[in-house]
PDB file of N, CA and C in Angstrom:
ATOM      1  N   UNK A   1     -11.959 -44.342  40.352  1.00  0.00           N
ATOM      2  CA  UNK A   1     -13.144 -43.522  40.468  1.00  0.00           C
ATOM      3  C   UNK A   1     -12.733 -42.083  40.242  1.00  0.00           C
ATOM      4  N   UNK A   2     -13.777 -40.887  39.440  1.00  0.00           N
ATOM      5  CA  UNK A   2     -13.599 -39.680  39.136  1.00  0.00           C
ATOM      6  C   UNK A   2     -14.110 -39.151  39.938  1.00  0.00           C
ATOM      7  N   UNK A   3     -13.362 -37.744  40.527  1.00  0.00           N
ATOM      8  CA  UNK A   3     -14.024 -37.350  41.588  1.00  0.00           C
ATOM      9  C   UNK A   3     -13.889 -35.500  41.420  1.00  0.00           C
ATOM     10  N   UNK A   4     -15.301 -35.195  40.327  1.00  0.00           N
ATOM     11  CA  UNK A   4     -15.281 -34.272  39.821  1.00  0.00           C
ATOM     12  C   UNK A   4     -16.532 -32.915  40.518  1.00  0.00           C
ATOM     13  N   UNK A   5     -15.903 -31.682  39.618  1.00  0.00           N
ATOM     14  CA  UNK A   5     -16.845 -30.684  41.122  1.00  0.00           C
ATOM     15  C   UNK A   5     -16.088 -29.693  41.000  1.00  0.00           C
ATOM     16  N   UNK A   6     -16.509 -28.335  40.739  1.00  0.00           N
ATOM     17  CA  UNK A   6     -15.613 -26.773  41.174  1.00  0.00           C
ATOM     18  C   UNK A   6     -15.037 -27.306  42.368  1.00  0.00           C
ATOM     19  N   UNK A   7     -14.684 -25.878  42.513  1.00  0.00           N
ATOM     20  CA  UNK A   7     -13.490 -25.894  43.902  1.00  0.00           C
ATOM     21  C   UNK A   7     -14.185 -25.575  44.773  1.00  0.00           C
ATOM     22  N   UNK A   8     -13.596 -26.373  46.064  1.00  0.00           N
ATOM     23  CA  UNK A   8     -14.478 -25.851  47.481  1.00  0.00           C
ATOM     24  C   UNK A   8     -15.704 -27.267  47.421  1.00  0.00           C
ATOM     25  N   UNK A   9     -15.940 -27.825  46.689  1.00  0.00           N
ATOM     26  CA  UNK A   9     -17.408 -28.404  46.342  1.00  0.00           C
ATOM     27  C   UNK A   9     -17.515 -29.650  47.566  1.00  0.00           C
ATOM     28  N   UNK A  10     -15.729 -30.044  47.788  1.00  0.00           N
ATOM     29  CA  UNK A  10     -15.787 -31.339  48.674  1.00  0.00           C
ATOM     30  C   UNK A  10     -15.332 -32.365  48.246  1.00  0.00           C
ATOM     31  N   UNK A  11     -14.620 -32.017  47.301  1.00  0.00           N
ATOM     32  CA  UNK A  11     -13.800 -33.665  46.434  1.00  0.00           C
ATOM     33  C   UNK A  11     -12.813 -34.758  47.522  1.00  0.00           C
ATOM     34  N   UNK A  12     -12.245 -33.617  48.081  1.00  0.00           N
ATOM     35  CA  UNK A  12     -11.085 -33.927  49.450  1.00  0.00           C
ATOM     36  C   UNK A  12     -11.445 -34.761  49.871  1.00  0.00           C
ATOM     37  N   UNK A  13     -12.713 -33.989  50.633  1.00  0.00           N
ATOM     38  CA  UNK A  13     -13.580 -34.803  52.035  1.00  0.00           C
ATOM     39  C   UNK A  13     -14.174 -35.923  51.205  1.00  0.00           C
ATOM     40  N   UNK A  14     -14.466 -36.027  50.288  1.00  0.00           N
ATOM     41  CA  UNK A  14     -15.018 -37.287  49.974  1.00  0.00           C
ATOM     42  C   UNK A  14     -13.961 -38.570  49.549  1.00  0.00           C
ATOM     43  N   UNK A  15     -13.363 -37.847  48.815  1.00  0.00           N
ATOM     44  CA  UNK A  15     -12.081 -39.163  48.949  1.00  0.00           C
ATOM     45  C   UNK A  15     -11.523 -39.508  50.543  1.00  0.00           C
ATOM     46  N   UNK A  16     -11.536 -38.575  51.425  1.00  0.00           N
ATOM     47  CA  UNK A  16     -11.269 -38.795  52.645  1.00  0.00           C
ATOM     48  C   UNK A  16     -12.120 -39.756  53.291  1.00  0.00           C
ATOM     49  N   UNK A  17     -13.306 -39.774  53.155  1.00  0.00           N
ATOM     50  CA  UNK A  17     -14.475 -40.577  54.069  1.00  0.00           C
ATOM     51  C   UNK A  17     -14.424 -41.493  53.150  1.00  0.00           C
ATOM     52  N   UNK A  18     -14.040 -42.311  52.004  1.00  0.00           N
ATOM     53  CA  UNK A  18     -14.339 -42.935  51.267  1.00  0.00           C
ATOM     54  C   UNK A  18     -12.588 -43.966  51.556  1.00  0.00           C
ATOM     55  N   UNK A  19     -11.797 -43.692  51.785  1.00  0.00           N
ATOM     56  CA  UNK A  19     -10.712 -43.768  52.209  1.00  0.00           C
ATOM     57  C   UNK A  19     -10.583 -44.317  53.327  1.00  0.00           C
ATOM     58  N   UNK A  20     -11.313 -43.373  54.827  1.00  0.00           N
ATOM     59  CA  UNK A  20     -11.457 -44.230  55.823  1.00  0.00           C
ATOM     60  C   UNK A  20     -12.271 -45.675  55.629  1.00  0.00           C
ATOM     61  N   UNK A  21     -13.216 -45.489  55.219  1.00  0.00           N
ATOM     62  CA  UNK A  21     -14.065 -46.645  54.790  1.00  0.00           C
ATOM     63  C   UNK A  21     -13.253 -47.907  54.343  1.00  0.00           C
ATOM     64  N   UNK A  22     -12.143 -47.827  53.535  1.00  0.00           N
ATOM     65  CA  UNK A  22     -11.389 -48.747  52.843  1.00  0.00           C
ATOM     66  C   UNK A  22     -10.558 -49.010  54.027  1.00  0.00           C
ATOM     67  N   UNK A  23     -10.425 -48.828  55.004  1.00  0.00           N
ATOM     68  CA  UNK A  23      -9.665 -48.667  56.053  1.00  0.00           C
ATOM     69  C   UNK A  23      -7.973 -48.355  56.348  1.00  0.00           C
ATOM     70  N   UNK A  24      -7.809 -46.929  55.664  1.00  0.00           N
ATOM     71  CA  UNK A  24      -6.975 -46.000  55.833  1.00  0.00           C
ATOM     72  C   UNK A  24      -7.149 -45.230  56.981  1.00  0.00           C
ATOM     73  N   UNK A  25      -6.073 -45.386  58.181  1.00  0.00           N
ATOM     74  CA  UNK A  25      -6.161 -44.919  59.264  1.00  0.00           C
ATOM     75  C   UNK A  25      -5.634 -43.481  59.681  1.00  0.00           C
ATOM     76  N   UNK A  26      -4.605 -42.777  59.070  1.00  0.00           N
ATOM     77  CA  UNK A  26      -3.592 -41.875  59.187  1.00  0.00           C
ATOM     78  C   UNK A  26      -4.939 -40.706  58.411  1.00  0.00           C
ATOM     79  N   UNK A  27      -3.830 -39.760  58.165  1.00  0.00           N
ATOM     80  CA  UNK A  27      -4.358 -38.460  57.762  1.00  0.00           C
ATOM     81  C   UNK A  27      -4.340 -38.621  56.251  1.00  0.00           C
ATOM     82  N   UNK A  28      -5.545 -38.238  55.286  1.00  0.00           N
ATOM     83  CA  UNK A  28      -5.414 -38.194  54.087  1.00  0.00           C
ATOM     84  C   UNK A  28      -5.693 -36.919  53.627  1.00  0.00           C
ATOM     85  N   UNK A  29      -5.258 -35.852  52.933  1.00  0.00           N
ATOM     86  CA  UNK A  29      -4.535 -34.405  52.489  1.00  0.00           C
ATOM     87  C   UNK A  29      -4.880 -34.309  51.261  1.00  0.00           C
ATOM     88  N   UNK A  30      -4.961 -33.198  50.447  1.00  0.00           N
ATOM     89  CA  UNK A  30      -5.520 -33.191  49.171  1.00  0.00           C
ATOM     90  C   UNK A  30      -3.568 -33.481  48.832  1.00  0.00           C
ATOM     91  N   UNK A  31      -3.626 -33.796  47.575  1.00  0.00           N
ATOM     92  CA  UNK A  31      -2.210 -34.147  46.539  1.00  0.00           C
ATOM     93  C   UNK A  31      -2.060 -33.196  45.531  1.00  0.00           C
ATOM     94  N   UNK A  32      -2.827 -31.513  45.782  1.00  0.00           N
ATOM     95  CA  UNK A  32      -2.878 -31.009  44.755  1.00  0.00           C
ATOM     96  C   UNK A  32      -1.745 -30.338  44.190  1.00  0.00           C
ATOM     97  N   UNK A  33      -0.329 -29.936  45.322  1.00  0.00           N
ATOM     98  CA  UNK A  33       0.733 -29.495  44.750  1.00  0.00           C
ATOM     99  C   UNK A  33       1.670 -30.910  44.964  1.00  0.00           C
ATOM    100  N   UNK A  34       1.412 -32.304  44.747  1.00  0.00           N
ATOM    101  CA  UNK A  34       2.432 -33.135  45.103  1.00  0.00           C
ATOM    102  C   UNK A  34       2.014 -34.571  43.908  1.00  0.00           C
ATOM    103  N   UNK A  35       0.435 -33.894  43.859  1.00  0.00           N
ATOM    104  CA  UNK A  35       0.326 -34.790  42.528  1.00  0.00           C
ATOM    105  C   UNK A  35      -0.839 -36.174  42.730  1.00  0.00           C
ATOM    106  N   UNK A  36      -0.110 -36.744  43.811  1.00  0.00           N
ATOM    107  CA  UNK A  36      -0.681 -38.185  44.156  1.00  0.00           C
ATOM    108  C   UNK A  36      -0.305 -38.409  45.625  1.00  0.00           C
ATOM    109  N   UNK A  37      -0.794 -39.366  46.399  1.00  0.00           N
ATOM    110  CA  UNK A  37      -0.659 -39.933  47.663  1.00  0.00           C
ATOM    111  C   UNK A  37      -0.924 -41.379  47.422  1.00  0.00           C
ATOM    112  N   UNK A  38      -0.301 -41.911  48.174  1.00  0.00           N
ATOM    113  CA  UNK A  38      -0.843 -43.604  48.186  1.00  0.00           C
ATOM    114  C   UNK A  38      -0.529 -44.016  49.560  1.00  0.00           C
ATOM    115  N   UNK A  39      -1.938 -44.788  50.142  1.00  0.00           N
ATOM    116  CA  UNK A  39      -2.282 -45.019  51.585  1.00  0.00           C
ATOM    117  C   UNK A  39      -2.403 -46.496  51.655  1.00  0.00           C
ATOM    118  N   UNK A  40      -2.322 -47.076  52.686  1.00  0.00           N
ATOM    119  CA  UNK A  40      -2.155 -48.201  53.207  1.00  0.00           C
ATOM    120  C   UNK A  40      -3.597 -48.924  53.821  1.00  0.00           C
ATOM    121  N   UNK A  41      -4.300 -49.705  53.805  1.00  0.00           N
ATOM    122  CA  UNK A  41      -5.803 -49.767  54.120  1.00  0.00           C
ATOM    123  C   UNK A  41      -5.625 -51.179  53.953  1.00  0.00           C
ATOM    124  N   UNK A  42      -6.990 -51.655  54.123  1.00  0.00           N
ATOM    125  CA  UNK A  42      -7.645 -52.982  53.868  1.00  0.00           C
ATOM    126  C   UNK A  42      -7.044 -52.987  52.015  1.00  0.00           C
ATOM    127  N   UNK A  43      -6.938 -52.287  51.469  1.00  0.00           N
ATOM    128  CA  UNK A  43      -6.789 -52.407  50.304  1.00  0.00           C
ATOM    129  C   UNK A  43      -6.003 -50.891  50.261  1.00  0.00           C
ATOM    130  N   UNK A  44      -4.816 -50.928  49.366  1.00  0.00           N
ATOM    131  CA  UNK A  44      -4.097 -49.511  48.577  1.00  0.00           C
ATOM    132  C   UNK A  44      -5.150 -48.557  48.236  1.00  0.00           C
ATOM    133  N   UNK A  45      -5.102 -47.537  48.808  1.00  0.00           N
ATOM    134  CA  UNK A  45      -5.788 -46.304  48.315  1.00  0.00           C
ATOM    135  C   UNK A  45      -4.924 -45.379  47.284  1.00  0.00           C
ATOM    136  N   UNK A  46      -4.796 -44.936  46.233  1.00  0.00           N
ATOM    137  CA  UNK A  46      -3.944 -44.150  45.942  1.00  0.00           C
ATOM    138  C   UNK A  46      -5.259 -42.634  45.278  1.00  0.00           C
ATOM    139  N   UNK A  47      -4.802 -41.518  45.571  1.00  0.00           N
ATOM    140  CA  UNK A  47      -5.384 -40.349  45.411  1.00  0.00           C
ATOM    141  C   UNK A  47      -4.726 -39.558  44.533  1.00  0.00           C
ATOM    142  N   UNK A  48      -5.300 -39.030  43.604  1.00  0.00           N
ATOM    143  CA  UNK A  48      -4.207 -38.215  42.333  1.00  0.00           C
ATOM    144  C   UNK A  48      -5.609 -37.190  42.407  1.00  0.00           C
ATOM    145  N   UNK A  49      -4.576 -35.911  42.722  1.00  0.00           N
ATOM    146  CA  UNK A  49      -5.288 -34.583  42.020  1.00  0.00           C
ATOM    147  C   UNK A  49      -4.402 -33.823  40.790  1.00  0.00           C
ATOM    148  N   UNK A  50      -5.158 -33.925  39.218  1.00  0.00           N
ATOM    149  CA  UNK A  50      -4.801 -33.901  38.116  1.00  0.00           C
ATOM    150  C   UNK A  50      -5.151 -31.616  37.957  1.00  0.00           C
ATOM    151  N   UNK A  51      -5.295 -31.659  38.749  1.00  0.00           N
ATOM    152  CA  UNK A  51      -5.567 -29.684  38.960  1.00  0.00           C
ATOM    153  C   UNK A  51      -4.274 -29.112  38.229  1.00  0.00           C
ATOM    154  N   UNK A  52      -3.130 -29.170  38.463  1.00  0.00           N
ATOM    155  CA  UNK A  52      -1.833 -28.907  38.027  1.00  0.00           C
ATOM    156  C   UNK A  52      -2.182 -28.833  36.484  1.00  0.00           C
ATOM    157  N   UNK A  53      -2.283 -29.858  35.882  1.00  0.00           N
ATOM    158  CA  UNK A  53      -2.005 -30.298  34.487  1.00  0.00           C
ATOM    159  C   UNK A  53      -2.959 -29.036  33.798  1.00  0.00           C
ATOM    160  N   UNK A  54      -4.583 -28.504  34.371  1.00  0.00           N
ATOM    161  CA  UNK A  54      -5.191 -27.999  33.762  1.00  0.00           C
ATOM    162  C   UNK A  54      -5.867 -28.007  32.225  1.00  0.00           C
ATOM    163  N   UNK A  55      -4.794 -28.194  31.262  1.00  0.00           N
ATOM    164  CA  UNK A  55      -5.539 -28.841  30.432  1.00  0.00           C
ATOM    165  C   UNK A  55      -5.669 -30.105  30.043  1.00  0.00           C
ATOM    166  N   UNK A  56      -4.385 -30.610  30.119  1.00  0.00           N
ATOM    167  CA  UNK A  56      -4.190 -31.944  30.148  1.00  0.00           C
ATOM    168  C   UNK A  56      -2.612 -32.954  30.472  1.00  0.00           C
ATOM    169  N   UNK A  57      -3.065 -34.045  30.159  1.00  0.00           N
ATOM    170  CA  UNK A  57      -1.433 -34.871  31.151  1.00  0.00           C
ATOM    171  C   UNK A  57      -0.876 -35.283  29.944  1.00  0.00           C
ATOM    172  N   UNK A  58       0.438 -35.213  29.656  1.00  0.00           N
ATOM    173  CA  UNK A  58       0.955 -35.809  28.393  1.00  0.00           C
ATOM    174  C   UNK A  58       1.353 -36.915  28.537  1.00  0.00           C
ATOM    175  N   UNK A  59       1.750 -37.436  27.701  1.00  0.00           N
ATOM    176  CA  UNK A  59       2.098 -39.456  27.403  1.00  0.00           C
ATOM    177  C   UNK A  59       3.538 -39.401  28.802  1.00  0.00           C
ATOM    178  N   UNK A  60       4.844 -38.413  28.812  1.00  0.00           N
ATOM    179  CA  UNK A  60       5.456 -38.579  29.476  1.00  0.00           C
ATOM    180  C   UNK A  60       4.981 -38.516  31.416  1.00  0.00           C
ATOM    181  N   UNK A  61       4.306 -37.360  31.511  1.00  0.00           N
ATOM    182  CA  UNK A  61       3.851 -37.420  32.554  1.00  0.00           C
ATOM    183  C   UNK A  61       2.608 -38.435  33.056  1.00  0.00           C
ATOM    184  N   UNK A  62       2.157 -39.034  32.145  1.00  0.00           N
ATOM    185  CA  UNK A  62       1.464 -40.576  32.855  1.00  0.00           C
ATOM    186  C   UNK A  62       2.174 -41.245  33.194  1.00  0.00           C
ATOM    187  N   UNK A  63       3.749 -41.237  32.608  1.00  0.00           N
ATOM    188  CA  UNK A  63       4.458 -42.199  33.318  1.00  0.00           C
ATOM    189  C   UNK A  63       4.668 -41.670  34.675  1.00  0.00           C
ATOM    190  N   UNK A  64       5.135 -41.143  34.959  1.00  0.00           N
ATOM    191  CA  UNK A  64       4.652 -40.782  36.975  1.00  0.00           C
ATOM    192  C   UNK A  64       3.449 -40.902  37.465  1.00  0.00           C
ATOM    193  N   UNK A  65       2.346 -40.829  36.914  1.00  0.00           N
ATOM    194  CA  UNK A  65       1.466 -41.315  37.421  1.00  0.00           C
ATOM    195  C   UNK A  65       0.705 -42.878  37.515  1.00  0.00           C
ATOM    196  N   UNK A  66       1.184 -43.671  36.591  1.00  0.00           N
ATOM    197  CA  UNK A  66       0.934 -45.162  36.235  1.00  0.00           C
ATOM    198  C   UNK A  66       1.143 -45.908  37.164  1.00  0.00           C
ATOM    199  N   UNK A  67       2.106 -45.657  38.001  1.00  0.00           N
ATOM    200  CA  UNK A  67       2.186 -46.484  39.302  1.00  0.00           C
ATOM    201  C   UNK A  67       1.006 -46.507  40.473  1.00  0.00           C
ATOM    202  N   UNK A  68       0.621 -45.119  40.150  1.00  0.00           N
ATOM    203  CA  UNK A  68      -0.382 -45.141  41.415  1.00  0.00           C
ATOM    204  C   UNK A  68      -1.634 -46.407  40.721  1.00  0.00           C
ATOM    205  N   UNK A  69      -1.648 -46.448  39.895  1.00  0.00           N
ATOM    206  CA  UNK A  69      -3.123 -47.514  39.657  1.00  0.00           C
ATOM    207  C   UNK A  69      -2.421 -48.497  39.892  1.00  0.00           C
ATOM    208  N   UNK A  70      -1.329 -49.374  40.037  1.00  0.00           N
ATOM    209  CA  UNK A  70      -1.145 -50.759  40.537  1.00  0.00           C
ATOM    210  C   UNK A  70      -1.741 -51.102  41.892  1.00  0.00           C
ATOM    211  N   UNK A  71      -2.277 -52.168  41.957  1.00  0.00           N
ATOM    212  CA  UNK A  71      -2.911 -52.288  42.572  1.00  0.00           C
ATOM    213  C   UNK A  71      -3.535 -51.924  43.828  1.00  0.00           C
ATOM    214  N   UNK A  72      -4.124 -50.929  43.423  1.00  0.00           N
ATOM    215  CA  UNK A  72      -5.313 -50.125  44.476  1.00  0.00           C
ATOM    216  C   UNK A  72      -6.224 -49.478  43.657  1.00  0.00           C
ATOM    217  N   UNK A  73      -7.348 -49.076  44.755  1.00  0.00           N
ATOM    218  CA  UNK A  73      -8.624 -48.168  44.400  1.00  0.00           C
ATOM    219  C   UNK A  73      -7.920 -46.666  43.824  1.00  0.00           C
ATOM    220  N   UNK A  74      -8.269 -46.413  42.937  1.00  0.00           N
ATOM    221  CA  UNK A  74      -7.551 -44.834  42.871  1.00  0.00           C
ATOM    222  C   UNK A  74      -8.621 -44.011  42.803  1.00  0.00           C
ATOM    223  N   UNK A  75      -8.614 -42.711  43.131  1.00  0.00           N
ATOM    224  CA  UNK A  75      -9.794 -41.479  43.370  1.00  0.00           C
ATOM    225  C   UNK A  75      -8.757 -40.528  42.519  1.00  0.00           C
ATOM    226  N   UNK A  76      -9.340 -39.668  41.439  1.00  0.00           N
ATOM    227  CA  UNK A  76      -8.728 -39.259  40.724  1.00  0.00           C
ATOM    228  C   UNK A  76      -9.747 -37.802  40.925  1.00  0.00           C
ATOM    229  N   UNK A  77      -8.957 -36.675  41.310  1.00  0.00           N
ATOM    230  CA  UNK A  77      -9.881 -35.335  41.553  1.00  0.00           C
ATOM    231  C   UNK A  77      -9.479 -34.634  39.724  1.00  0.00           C
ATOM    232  N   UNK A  78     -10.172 -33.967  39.937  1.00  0.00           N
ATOM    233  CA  UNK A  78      -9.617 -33.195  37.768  1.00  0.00           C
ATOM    234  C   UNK A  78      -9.687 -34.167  36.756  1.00  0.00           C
ATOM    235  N   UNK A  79     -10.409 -35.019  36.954  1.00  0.00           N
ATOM    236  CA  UNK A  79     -10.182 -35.994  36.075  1.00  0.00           C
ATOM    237  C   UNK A  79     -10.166 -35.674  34.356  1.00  0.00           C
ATOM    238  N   UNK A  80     -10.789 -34.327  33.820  1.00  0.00           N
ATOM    239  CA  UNK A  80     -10.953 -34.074  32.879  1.00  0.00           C
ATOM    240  C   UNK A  80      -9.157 -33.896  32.194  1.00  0.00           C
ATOM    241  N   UNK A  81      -8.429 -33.865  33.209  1.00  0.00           N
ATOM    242  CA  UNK A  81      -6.996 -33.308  32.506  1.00  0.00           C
ATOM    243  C   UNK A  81      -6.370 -34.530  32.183  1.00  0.00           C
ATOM    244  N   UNK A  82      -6.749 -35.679  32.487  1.00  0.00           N
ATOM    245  CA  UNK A  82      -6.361 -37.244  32.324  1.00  0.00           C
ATOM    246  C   UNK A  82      -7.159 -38.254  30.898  1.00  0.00           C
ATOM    247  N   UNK A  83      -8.104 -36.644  30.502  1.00  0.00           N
ATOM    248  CA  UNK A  83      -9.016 -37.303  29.312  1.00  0.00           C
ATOM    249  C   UNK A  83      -7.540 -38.027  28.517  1.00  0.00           C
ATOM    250  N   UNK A  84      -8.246 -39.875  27.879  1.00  0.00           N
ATOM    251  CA  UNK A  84      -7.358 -39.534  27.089  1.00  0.00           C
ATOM    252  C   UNK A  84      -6.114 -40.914  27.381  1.00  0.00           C
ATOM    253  N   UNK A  85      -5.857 -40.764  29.144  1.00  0.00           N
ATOM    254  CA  UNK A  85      -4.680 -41.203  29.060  1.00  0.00           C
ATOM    255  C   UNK A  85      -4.996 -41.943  30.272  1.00  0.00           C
ATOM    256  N   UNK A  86      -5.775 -41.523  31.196  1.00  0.00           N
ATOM    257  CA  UNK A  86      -6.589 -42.265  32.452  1.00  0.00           C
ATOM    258  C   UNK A  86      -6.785 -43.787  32.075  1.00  0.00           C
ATOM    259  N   UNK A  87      -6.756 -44.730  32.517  1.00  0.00           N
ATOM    260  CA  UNK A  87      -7.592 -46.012  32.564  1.00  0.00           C
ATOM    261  C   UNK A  87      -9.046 -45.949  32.813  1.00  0.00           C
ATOM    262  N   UNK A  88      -9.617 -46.799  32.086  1.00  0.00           N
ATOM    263  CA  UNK A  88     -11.133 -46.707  31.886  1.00  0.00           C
ATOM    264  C   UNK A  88     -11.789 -46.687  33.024  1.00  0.00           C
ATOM    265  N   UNK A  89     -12.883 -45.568  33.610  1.00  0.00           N
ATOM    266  CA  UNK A  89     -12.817 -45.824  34.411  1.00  0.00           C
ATOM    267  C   UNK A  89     -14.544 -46.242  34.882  1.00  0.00           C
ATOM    268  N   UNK A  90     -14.209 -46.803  36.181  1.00  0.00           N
ATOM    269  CA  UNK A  90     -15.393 -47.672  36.913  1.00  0.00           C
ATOM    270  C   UNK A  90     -16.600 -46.960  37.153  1.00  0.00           C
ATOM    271  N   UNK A  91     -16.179 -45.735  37.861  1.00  0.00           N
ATOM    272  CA  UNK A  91     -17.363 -45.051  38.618  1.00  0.00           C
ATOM    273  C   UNK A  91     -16.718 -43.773  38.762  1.00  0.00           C
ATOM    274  N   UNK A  92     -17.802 -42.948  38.875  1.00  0.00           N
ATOM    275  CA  UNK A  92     -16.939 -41.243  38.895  1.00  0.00           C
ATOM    276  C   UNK A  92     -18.340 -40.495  40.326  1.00  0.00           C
ATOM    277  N   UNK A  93     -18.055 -39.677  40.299  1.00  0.00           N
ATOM    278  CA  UNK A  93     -18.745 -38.784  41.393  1.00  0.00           C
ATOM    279  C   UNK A  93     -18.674 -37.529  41.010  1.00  0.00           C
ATOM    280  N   UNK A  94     -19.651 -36.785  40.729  1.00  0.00           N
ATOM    281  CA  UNK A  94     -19.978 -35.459  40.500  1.00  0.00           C
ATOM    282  C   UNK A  94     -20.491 -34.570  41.660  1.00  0.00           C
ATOM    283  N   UNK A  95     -19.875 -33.777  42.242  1.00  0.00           N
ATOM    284  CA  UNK A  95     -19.640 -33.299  43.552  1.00  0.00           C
ATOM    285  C   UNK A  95     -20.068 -31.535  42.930  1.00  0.00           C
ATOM    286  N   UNK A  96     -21.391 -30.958  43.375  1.00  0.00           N
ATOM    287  CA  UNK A  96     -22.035 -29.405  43.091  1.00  0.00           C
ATOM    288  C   UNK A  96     -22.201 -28.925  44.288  1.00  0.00           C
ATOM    289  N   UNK A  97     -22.003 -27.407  44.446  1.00  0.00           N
ATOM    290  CA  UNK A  97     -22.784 -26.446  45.566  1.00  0.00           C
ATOM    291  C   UNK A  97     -24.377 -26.378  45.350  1.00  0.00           C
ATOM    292  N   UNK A  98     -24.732 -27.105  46.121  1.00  0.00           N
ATOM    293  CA  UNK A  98     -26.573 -27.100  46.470  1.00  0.00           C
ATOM    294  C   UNK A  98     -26.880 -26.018  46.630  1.00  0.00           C
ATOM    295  N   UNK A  99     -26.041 -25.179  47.307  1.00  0.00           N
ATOM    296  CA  UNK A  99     -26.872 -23.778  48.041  1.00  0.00           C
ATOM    297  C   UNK A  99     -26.910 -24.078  49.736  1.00  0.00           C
ATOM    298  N   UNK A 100     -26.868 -23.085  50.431  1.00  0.00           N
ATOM    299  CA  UNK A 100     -27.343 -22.963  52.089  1.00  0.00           C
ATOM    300  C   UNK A 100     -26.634 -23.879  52.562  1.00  0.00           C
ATOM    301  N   UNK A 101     -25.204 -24.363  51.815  1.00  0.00           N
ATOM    302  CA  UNK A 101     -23.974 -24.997  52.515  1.00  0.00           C
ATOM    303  C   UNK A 101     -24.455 -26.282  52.558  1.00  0.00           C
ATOM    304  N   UNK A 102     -25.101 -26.793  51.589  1.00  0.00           N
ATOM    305  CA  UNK A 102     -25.170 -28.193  50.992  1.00  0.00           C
ATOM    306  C   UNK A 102     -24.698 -29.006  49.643  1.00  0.00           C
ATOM    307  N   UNK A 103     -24.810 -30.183  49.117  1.00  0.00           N
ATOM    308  CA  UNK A 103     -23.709 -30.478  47.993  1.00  0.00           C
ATOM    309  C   UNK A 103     -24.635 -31.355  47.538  1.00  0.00           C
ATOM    310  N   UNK A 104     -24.571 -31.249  46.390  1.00  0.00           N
ATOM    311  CA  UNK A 104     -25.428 -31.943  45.442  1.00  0.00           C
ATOM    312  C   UNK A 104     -24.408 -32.995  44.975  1.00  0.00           C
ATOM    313  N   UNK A 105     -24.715 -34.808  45.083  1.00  0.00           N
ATOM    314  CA  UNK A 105     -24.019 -35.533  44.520  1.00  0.00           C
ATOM    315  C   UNK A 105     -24.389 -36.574  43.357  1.00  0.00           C
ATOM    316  N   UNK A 106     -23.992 -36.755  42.301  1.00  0.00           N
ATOM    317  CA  UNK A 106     -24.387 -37.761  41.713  1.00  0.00           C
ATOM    318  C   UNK A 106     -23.462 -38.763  41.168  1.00  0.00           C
ATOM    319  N   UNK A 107     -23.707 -39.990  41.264  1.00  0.00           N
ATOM    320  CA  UNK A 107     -22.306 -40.806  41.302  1.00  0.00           C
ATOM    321  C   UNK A 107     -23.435 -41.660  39.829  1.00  0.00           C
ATOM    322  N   UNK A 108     -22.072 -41.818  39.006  1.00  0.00           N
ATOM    323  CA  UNK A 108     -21.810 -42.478  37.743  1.00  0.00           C
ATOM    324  C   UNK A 108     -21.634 -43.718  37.723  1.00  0.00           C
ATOM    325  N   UNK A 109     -22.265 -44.757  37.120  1.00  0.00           N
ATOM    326  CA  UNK A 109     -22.015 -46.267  37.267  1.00  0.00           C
ATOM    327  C   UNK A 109     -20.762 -46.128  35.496  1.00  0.00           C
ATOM    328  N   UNK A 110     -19.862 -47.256  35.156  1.00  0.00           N
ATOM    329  CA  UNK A 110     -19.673 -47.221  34.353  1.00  0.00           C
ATOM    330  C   UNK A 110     -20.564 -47.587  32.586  1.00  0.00           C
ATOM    331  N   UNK A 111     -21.599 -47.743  32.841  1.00  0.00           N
ATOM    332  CA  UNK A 111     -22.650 -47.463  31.802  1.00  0.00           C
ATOM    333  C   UNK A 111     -23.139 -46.402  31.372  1.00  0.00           C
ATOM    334  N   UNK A 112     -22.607 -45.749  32.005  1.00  0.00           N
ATOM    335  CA  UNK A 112     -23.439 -44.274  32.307  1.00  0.00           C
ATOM    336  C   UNK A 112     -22.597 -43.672  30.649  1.00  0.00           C
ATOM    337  N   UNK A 113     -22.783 -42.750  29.623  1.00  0.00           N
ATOM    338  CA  UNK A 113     -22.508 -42.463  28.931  1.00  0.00           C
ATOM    339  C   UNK A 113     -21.099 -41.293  29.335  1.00  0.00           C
ATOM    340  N   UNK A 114     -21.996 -40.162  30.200  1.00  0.00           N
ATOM    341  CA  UNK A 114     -21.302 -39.076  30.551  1.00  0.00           C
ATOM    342  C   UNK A 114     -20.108 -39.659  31.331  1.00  0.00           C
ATOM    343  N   UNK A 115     -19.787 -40.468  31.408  1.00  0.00           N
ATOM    344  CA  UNK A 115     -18.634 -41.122  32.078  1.00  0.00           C
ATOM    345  C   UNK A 115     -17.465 -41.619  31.683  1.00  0.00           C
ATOM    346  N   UNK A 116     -18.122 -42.164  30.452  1.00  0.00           N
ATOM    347  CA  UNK A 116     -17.540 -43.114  29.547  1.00  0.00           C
ATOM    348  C   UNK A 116     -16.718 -41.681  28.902  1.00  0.00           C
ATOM    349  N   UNK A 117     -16.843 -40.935  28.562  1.00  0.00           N
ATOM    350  CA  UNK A 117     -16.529 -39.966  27.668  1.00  0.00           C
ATOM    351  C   UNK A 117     -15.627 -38.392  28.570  1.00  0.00           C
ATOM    352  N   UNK A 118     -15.593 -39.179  29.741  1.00  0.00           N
ATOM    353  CA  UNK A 118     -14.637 -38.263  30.342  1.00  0.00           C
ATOM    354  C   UNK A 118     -15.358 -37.109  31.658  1.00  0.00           C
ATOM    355  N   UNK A 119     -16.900 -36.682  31.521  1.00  0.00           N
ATOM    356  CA  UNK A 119     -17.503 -35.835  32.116  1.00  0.00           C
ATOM    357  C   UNK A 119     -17.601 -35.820  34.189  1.00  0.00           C
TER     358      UNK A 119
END
């Protein structure tokens, strides 16, 4: 799943509550200077924030990241820097500032066009 949105918007917290849900018990942390995390649950959670790469991830550096998709859910924050080299993906989440400290969300089925194409 893509889990896209300026900064501040709530990508964290949502992979976080989405995480507990899968039943990850410990503390889950953004991965933005470490890359990735992978958690232990009812099912593998693994979390990759792609922010670093900025424009994009090259063929060598997917290889450090390829492990995290074995088998688990992965939440991928920046997903735009993975155009390309990401595995196809299922479902994404578009995470906006509403205004008056609210968040506008809209979550992507994989039919969805804007999805398919990286957005």
């Amino acid at each position: 799943m893509t889990v896209s949105g300026e900064l501040g918007t709530g990508k964290t917290t949502f992979v976080r509550g989405a995480a507990r849900e899968l039943g990850v018990e410990g503390p889950v942390t953004s991965p933005t200077y470490t890359i990735g995390h992978r958690y232990k649950g009812r099912v593998d959670v693994s979390h990759l924030d792609l922010f670093r790469f900025h424009e994009a991830v090259s063929a060598a550096e997917w290889g450090d990241l390829e492990p995290y998709f074995d088998d688990a859910v992965v939440f991928v924050e920046w997903p735009e820097a993975g155009k390309g080299v990401l595995p196809p993906v299922r479902a994404g989440v578009r995470l906006e500032h509403g205004g008056e400290g609210r968040r506008l969300v809209t979550i992507l089925g994989d039919a969805d066009p804007g999805l398919r194409h990286g957005d």
